[in-house]
N, C-alpha and C. Protein backbone atom coordinates (compact mmCIF):
# COMPACT_ATOMS: atom_id res chain seq x y z
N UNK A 1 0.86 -1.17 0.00
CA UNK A 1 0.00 0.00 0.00
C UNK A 1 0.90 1.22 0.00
N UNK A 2 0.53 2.15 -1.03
CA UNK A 2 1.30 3.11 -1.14
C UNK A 2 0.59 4.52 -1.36
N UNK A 3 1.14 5.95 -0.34
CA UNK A 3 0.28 6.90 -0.80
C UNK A 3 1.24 8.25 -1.47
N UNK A 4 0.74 8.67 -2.00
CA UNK A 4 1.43 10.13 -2.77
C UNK A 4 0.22 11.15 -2.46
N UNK A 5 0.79 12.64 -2.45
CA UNK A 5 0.02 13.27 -2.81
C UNK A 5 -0.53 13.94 -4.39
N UNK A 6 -1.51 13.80 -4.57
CA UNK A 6 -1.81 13.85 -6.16
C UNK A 6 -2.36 15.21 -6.85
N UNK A 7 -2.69 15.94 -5.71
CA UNK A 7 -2.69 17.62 -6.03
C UNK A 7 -3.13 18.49 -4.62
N UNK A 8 -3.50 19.99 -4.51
CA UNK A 8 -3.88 20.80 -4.16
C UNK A 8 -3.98 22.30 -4.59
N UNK A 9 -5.57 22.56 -4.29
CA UNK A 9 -5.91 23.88 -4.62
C UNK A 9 -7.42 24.33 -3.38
N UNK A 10 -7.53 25.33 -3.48
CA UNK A 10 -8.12 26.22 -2.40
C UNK A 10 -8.38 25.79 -1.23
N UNK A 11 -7.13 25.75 -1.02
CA UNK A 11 -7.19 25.14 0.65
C UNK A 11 -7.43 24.03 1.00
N UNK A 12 -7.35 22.76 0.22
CA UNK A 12 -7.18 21.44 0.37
C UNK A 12 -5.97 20.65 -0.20
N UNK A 13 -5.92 19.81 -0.02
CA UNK A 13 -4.81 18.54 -0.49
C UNK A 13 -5.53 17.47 -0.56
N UNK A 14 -5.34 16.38 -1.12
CA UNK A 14 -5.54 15.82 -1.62
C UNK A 14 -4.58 14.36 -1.91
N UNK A 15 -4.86 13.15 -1.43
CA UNK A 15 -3.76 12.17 -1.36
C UNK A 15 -4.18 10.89 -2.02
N UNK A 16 -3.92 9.69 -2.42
CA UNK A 16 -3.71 9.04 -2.84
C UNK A 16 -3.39 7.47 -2.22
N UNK A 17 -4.27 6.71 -1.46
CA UNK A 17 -3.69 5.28 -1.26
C UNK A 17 -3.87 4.09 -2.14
N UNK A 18 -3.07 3.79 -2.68
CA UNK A 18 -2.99 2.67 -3.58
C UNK A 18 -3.44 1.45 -2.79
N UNK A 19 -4.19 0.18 -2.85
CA UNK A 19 -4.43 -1.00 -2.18
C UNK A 19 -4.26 -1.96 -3.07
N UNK A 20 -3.77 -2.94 -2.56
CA UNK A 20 -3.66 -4.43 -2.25
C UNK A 20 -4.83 -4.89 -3.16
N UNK A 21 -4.34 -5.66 -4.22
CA UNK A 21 -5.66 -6.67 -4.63
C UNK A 21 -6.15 -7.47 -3.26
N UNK A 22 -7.54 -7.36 -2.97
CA UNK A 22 -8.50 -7.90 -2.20
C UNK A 22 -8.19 -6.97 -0.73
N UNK A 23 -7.28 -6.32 -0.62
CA UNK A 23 -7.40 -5.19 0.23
C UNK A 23 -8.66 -4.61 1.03
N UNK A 24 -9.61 -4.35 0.18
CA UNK A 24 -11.10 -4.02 0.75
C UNK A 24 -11.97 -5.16 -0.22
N UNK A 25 -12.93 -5.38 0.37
CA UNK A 25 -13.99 -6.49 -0.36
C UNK A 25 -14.70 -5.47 -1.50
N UNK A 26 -15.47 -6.19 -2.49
CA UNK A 26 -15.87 -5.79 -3.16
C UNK A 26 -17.13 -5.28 -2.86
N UNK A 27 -17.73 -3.77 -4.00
CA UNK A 27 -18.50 -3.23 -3.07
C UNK A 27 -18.99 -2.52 -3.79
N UNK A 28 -20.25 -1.91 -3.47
CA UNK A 28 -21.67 -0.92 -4.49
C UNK A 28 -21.08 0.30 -4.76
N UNK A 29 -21.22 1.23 -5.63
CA UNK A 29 -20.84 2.69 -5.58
C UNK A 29 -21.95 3.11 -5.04
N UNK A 30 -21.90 4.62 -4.60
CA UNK A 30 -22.88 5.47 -4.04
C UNK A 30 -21.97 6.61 -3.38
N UNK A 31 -23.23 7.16 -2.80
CA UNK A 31 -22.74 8.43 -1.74
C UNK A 31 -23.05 8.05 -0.29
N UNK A 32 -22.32 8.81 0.35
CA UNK A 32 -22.25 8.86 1.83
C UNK A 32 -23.52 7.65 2.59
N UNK A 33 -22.71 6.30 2.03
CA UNK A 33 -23.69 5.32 2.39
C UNK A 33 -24.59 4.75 1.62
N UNK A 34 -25.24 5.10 1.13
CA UNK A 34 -26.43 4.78 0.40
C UNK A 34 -25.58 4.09 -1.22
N UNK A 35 -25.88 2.93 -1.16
CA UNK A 35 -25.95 2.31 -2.46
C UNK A 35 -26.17 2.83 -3.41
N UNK A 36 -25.62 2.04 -4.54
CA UNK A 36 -26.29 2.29 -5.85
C UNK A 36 -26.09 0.83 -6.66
N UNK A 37 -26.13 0.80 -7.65
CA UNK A 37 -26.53 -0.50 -8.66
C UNK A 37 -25.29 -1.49 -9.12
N UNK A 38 -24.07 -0.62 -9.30
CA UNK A 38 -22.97 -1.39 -10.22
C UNK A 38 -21.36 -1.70 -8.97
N UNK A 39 -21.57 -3.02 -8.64
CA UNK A 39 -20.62 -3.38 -8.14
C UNK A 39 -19.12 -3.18 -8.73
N UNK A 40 -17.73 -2.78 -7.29
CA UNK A 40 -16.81 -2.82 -8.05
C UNK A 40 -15.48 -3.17 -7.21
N UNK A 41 -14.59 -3.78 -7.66
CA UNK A 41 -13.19 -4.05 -7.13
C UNK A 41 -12.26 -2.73 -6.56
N UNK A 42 -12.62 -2.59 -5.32
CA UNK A 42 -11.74 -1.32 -5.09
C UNK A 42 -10.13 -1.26 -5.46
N UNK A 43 -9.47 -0.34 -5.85
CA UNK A 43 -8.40 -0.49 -6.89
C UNK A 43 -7.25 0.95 -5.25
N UNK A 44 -8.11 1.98 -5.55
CA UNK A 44 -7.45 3.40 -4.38
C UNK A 44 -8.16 3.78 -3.99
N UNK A 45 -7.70 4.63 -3.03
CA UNK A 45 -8.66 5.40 -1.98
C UNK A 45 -8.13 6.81 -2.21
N UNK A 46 -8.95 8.18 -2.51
CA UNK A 46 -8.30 9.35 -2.79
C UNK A 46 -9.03 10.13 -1.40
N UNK A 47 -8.40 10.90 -0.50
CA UNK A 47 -8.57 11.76 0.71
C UNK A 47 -8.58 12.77 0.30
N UNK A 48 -9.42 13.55 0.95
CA UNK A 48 -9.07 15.23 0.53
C UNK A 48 -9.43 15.71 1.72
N UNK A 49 -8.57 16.48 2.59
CA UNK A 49 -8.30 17.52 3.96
C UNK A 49 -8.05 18.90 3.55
N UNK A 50 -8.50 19.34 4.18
CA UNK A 50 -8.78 20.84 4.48
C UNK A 50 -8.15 21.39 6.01
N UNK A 51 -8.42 22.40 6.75
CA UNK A 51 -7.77 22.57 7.91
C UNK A 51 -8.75 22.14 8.96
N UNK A 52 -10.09 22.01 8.66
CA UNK A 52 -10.65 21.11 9.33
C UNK A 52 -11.05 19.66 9.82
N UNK A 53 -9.96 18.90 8.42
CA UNK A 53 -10.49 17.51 8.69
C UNK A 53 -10.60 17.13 7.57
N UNK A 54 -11.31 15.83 7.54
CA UNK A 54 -11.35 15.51 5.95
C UNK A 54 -12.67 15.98 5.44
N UNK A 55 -12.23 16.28 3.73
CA UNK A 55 -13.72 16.75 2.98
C UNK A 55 -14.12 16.23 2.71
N UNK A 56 -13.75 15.11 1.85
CA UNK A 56 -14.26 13.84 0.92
C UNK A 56 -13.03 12.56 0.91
N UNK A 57 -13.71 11.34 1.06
CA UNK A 57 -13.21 10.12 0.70
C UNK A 57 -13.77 9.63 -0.82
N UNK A 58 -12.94 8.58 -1.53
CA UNK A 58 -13.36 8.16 -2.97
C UNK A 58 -12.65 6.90 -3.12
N UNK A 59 -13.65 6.36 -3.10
CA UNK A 59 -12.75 4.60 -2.76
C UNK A 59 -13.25 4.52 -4.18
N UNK A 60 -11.98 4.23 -5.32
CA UNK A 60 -12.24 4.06 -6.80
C UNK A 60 -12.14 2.03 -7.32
N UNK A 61 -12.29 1.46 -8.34
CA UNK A 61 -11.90 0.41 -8.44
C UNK A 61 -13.04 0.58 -9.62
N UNK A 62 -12.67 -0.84 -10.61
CA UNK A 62 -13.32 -1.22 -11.77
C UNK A 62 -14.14 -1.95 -11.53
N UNK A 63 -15.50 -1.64 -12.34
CA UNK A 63 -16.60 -2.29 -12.60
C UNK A 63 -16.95 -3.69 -12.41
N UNK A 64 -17.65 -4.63 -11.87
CA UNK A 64 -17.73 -6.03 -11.68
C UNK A 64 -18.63 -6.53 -12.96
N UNK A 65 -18.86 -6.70 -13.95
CA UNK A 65 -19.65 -7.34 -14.31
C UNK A 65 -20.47 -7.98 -14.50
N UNK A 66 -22.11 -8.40 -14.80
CA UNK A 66 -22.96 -9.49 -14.75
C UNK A 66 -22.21 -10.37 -13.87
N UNK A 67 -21.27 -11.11 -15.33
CA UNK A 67 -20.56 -12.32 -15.38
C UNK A 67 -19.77 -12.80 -14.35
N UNK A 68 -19.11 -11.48 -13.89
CA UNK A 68 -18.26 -11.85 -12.23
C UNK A 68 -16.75 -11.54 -12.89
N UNK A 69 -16.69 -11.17 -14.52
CA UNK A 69 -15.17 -10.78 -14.43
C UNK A 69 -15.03 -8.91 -14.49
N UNK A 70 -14.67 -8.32 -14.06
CA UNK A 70 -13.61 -7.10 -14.18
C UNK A 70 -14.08 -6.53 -15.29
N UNK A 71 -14.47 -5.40 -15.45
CA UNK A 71 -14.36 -4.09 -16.63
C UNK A 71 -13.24 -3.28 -16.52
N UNK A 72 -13.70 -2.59 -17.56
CA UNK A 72 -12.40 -1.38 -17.78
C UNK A 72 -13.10 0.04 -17.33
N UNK A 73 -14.55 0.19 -16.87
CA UNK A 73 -14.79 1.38 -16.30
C UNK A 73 -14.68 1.58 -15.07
N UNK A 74 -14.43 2.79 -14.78
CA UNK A 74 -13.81 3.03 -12.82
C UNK A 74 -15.14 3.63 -12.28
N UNK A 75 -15.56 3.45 -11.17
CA UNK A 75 -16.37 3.44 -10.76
C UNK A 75 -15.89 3.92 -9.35
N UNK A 76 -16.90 4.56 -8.39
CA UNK A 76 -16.43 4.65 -7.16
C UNK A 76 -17.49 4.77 -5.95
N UNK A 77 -17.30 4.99 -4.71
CA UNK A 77 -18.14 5.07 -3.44
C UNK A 77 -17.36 6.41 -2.76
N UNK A 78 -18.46 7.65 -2.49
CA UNK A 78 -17.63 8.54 -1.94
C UNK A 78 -18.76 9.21 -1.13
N UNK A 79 -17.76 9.69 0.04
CA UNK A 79 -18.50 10.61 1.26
C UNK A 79 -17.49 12.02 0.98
N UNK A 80 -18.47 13.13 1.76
CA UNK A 80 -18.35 14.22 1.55
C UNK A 80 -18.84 14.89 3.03
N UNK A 81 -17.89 15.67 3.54
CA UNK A 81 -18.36 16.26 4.30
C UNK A 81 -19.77 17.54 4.13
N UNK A 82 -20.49 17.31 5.14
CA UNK A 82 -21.74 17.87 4.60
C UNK A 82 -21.49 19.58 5.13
């Protein structure tokens, strides 16, 4: 597992954790909890902090398929501070 930072602008940063195949289980996209339809292999996790804390999480990874193999579209699950 590896992290970099991958940018910043107006007062945030923004970082980067790379994971482990099977690292996190596989899992629905959506927002802050709530599901949605297209399962996916989490691939990174992108953070974004501010001076208060964190703003948003984005757990990214590719598409699961019907079939059960892997796509090539990225897909993700993310919270946002409200």
């Amino acid at each position: 597992m590896g992290e970099k930072k991958i940018r910043s602008s107006a007062g945030t940063s923004v970082h980067r954790i790379q994971l482990e195949d099977g690292q996190l289980p596989d899992m629905l996209n959506g927002v802050n909890g709530v599901a949605h339809q297209t399962l996916f292999r989490p691939t990174h996790i992108d953070l974004e902090f501010d001076v208060k804390g964190v703003v948003e999480t984005r757990i990214y990874g590719l598409g699961i398929k019907g079939d059960g193999t892997v796509g090539e579209r990225e897909v993700d699950h993310r919270w946002h501070r409200k």
